[in-house]
PDB file of N, CA and C in Angstrom:
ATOM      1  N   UNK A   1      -3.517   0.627  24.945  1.00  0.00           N
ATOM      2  CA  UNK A   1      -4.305   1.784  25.333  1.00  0.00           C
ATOM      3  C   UNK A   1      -5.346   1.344  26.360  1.00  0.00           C
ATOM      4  N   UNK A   2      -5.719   2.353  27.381  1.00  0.00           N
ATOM      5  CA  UNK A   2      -6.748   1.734  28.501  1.00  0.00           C
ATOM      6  C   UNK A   2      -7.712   2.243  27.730  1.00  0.00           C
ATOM      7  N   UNK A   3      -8.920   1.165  28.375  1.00  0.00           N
ATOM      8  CA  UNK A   3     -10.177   1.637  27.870  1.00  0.00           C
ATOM      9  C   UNK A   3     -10.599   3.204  28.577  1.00  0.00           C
ATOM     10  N   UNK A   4     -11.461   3.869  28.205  1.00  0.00           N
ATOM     11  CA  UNK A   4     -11.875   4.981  28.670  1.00  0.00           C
ATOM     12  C   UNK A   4     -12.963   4.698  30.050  1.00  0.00           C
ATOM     13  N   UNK A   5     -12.123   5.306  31.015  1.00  0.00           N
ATOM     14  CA  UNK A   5     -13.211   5.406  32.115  1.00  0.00           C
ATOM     15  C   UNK A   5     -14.623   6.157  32.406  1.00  0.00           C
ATOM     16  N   UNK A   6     -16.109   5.452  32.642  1.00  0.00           N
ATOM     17  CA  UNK A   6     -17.062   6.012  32.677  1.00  0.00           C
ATOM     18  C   UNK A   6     -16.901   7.099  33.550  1.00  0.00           C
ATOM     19  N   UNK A   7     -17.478   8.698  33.210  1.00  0.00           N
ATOM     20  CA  UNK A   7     -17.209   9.371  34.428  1.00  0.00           C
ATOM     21  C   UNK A   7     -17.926  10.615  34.258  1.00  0.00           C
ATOM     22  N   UNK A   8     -18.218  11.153  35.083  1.00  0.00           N
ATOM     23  CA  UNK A   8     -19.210  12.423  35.484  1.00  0.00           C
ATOM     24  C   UNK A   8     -18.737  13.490  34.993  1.00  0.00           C
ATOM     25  N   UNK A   9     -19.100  14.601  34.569  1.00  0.00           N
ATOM     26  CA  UNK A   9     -19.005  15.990  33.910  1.00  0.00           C
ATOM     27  C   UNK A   9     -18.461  16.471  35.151  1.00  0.00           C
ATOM     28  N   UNK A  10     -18.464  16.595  36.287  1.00  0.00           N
ATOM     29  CA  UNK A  10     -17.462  17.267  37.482  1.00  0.00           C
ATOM     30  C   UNK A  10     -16.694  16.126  37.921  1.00  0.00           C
ATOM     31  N   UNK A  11     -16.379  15.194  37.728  1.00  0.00           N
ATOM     32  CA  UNK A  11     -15.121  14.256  38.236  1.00  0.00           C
ATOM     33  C   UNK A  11     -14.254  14.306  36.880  1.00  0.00           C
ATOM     34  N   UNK A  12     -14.569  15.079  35.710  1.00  0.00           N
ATOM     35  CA  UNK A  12     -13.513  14.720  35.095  1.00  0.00           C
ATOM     36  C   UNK A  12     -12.791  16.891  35.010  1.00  0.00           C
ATOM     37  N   UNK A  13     -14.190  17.281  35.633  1.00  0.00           N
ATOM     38  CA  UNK A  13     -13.316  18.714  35.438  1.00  0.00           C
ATOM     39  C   UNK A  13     -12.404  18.296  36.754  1.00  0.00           C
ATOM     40  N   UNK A  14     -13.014  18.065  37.914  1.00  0.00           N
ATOM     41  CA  UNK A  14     -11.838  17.521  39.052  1.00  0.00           C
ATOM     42  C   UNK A  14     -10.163  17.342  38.167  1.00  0.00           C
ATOM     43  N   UNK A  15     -10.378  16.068  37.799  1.00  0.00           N
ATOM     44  CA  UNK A  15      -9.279  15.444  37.700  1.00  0.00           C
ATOM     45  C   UNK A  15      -8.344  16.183  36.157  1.00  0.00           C
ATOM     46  N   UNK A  16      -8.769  17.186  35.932  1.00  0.00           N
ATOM     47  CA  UNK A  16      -8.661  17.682  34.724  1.00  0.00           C
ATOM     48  C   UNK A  16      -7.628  18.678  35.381  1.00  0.00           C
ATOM     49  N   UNK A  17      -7.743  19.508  36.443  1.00  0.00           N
ATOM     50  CA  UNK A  17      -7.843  20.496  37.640  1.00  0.00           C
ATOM     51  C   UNK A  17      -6.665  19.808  38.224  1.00  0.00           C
ATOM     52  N   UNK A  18      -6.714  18.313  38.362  1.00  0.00           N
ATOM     53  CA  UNK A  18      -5.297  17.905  39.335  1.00  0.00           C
ATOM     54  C   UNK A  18      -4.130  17.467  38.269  1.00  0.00           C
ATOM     55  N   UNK A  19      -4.680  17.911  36.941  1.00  0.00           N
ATOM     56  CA  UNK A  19      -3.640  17.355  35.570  1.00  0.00           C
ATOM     57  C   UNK A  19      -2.654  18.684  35.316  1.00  0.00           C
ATOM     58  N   UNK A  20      -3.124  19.735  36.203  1.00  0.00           N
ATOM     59  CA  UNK A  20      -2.329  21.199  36.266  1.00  0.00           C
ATOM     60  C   UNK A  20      -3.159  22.345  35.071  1.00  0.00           C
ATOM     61  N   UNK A  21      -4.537  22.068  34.972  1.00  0.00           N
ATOM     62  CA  UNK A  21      -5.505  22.898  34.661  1.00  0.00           C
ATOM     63  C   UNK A  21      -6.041  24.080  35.313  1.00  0.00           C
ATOM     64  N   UNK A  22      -6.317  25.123  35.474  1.00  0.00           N
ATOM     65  CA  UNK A  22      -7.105  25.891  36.104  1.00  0.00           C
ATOM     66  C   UNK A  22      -8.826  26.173  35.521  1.00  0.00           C
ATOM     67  N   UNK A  23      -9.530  26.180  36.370  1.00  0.00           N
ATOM     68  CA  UNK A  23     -10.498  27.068  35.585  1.00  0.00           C
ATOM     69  C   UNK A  23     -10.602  28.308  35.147  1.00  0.00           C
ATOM     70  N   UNK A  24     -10.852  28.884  33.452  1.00  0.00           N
ATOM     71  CA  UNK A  24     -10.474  30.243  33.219  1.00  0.00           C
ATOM     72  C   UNK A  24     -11.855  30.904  33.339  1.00  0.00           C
ATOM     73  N   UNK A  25     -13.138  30.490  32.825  1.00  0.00           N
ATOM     74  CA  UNK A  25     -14.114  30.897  33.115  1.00  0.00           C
ATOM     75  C   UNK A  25     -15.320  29.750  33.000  1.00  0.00           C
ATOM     76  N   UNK A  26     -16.683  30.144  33.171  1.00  0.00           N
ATOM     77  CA  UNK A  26     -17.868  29.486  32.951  1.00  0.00           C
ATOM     78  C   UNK A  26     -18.630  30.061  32.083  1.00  0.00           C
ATOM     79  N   UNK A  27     -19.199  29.657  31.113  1.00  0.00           N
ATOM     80  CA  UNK A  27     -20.365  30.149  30.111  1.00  0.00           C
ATOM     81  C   UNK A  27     -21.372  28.972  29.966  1.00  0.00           C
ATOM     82  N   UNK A  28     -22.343  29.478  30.533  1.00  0.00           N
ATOM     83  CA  UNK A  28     -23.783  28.598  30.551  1.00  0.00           C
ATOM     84  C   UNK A  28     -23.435  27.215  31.064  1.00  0.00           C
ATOM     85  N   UNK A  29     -23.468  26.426  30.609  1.00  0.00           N
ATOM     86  CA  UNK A  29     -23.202  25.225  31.015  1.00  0.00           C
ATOM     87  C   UNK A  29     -22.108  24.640  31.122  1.00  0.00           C
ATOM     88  N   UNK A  30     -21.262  24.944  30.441  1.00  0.00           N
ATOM     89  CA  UNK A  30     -19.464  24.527  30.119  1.00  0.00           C
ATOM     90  C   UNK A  30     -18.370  25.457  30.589  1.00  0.00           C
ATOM     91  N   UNK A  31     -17.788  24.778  31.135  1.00  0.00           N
ATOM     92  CA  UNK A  31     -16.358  24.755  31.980  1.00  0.00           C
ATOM     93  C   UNK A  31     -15.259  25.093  30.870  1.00  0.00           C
ATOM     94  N   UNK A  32     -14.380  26.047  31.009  1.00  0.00           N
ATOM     95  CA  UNK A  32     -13.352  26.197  30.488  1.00  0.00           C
ATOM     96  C   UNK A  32     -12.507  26.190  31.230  1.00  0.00           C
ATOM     97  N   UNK A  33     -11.053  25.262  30.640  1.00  0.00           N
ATOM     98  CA  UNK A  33      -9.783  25.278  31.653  1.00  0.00           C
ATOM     99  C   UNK A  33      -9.048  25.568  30.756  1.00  0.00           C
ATOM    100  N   UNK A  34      -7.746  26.453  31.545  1.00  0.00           N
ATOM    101  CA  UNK A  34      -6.542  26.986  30.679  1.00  0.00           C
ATOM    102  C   UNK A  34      -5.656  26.025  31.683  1.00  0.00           C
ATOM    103  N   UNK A  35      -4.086  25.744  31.017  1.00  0.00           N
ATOM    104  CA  UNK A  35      -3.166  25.470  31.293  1.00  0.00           C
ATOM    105  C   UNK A  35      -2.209  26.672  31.841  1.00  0.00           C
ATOM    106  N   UNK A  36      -1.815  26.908  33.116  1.00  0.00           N
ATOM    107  CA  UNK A  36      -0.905  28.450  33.299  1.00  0.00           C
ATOM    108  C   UNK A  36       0.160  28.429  32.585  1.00  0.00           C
ATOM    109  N   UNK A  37       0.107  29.562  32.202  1.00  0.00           N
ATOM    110  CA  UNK A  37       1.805  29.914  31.179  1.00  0.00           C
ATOM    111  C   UNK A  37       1.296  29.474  29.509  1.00  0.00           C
ATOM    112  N   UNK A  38      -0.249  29.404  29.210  1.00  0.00           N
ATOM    113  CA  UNK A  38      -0.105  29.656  27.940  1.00  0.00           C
ATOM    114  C   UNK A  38      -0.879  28.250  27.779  1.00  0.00           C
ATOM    115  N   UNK A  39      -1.520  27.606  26.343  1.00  0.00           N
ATOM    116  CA  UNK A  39      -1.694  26.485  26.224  1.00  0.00           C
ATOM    117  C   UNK A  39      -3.139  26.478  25.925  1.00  0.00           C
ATOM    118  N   UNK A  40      -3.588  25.247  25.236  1.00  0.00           N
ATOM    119  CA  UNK A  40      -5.328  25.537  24.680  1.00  0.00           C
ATOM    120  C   UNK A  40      -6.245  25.725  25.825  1.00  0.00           C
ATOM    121  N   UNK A  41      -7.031  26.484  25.375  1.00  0.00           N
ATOM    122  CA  UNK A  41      -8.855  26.606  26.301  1.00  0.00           C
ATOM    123  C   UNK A  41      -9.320  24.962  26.124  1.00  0.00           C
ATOM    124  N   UNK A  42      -9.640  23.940  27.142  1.00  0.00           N
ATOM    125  CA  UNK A  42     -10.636  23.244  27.055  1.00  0.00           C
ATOM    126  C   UNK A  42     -12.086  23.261  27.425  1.00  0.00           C
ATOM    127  N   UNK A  43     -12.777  23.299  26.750  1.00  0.00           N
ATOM    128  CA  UNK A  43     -14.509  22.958  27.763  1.00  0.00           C
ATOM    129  C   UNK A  43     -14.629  21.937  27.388  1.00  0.00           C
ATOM    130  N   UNK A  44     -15.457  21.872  29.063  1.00  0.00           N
ATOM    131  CA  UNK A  44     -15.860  20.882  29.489  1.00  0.00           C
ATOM    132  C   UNK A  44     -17.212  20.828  30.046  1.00  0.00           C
ATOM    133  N   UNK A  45     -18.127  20.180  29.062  1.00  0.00           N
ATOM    134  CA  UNK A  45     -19.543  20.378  29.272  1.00  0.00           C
ATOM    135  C   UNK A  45     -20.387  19.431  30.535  1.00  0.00           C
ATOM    136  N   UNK A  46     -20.748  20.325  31.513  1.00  0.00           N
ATOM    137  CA  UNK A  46     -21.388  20.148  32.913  1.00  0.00           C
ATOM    138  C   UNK A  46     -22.937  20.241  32.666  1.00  0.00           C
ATOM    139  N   UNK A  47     -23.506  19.139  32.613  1.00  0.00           N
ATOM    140  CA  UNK A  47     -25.009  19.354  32.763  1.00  0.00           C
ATOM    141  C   UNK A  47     -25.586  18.210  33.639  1.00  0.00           C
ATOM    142  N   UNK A  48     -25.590  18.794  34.736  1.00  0.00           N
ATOM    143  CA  UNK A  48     -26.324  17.813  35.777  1.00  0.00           C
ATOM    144  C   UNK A  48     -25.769  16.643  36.258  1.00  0.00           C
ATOM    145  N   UNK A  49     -24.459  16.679  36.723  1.00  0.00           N
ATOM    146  CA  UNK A  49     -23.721  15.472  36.993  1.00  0.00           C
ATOM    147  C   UNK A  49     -23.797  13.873  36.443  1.00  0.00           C
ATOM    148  N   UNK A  50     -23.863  14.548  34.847  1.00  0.00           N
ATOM    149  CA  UNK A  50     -24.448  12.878  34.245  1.00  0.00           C
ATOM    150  C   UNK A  50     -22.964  12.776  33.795  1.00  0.00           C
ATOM    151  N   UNK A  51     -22.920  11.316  33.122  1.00  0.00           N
ATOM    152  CA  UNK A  51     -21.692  10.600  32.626  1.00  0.00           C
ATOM    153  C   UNK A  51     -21.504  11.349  31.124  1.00  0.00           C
ATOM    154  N   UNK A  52     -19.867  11.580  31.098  1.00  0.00           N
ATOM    155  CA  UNK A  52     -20.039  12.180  29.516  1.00  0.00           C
ATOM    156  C   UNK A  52     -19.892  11.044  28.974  1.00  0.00           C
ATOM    157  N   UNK A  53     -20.254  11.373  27.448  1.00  0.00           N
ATOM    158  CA  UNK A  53     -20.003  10.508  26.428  1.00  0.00           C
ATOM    159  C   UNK A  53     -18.610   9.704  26.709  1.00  0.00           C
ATOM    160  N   UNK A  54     -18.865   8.707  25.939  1.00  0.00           N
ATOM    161  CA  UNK A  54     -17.133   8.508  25.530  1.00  0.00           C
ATOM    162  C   UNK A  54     -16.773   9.210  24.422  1.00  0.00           C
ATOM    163  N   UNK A  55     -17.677   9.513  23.292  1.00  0.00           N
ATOM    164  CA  UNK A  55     -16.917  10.584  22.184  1.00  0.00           C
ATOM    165  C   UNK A  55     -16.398  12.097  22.743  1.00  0.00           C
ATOM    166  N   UNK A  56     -17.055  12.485  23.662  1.00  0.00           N
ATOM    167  CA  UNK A  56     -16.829  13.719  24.108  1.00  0.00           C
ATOM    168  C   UNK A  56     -15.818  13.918  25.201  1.00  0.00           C
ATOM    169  N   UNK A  57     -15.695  12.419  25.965  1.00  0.00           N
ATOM    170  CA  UNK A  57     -14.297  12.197  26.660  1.00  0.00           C
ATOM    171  C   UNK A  57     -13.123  12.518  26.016  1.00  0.00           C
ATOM    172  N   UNK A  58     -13.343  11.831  25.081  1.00  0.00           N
ATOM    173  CA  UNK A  58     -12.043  11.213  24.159  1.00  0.00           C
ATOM    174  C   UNK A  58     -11.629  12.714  23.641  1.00  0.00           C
ATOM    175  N   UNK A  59     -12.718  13.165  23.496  1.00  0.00           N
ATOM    176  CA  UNK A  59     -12.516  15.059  22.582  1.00  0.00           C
ATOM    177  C   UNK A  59     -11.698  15.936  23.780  1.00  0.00           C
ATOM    178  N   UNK A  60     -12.194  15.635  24.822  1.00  0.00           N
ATOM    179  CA  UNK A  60     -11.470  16.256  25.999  1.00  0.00           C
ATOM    180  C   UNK A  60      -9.796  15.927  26.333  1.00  0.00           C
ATOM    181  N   UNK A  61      -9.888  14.536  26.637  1.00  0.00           N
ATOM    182  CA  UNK A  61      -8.528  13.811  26.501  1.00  0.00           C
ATOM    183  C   UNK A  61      -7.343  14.670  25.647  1.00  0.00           C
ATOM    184  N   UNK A  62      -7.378  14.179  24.268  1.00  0.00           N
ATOM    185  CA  UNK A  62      -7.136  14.973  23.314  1.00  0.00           C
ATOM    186  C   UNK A  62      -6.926  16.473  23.265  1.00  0.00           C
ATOM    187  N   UNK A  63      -7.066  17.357  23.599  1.00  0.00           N
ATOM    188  CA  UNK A  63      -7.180  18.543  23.608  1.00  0.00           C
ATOM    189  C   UNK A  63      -6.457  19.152  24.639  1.00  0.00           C
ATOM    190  N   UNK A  64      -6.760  18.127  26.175  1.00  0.00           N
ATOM    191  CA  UNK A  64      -5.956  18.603  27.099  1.00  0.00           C
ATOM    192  C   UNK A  64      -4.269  17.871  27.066  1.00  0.00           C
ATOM    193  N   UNK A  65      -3.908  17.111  25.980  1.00  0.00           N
ATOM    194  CA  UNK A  65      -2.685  16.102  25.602  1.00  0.00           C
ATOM    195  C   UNK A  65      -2.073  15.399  27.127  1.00  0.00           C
ATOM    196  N   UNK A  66      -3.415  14.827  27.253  1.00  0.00           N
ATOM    197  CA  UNK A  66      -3.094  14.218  28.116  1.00  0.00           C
ATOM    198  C   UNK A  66      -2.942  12.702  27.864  1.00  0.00           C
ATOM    199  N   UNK A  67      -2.943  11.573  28.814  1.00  0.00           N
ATOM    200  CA  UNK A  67      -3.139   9.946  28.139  1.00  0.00           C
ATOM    201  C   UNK A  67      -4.436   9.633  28.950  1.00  0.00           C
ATOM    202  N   UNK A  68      -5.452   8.812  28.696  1.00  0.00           N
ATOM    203  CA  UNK A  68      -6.222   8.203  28.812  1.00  0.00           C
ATOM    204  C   UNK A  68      -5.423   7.733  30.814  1.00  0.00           C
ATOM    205  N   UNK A  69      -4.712   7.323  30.768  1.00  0.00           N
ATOM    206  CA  UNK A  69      -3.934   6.616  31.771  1.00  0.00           C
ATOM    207  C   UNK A  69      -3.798   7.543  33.111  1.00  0.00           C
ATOM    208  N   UNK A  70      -3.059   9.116  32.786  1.00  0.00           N
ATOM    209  CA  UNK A  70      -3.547  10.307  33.108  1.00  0.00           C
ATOM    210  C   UNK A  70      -4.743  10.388  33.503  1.00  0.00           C
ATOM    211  N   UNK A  71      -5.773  10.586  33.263  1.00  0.00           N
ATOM    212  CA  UNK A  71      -7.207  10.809  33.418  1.00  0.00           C
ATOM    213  C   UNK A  71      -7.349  10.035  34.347  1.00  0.00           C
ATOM    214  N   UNK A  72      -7.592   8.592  33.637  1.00  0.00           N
ATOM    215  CA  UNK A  72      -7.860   7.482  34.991  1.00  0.00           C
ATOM    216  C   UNK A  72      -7.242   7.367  36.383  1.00  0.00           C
ATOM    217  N   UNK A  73      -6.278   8.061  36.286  1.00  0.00           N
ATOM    218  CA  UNK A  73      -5.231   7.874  37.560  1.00  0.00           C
ATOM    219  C   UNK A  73      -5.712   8.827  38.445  1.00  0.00           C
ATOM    220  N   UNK A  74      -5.767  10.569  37.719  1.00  0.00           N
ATOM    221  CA  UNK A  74      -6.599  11.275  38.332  1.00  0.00           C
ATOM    222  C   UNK A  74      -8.048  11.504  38.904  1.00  0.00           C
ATOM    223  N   UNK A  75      -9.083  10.329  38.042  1.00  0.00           N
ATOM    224  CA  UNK A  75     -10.095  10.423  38.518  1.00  0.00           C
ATOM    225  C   UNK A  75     -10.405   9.790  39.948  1.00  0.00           C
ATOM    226  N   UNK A  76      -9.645   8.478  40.363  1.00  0.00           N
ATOM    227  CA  UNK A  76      -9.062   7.229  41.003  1.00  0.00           C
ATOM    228  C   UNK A  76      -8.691   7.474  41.978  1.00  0.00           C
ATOM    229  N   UNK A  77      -7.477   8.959  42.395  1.00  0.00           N
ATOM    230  CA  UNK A  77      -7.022   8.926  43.465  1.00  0.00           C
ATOM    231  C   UNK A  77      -7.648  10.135  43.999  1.00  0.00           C
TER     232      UNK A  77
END
């Protein structure tokens, strides 16, 4: 397993976005993305371009069933 990459509350909605996410809406601070054609709501909490957690990465990861490997690749290129 790769370690989890440090990364910003908008570089990971970015790369979240190039994983075939859309954004469905915004409420206050957090980002919601749908998958088209059906599939879970993720948020993704944006406050001031700081680094998310790694627990709250990992919650993201997860949810969007993506791999860690995924993510990194997308944040990268």
């Amino acid at each position: 397993m790769t370690p989890l990459p440090r990364a910003t509350d908008k570089d990971v909605v970015r790369a979240i976005e190039g994983s075939g996410f859309v954004l469905s809406h915004l409420r206050g601070r957090h980002h919601y993305l749908k998958k088209p054609g059906g599939g879970r709501l993720i948020s993704v909490p944006v406050h001031g371009n700081r680094d998310l957690p790694t627990g709250t990465l990992r919650s993201i990861i997860r949810q969007a069933e993506i791999t860690t490997d995924t993510l990194t690749q997308a944040l990268y290129s």
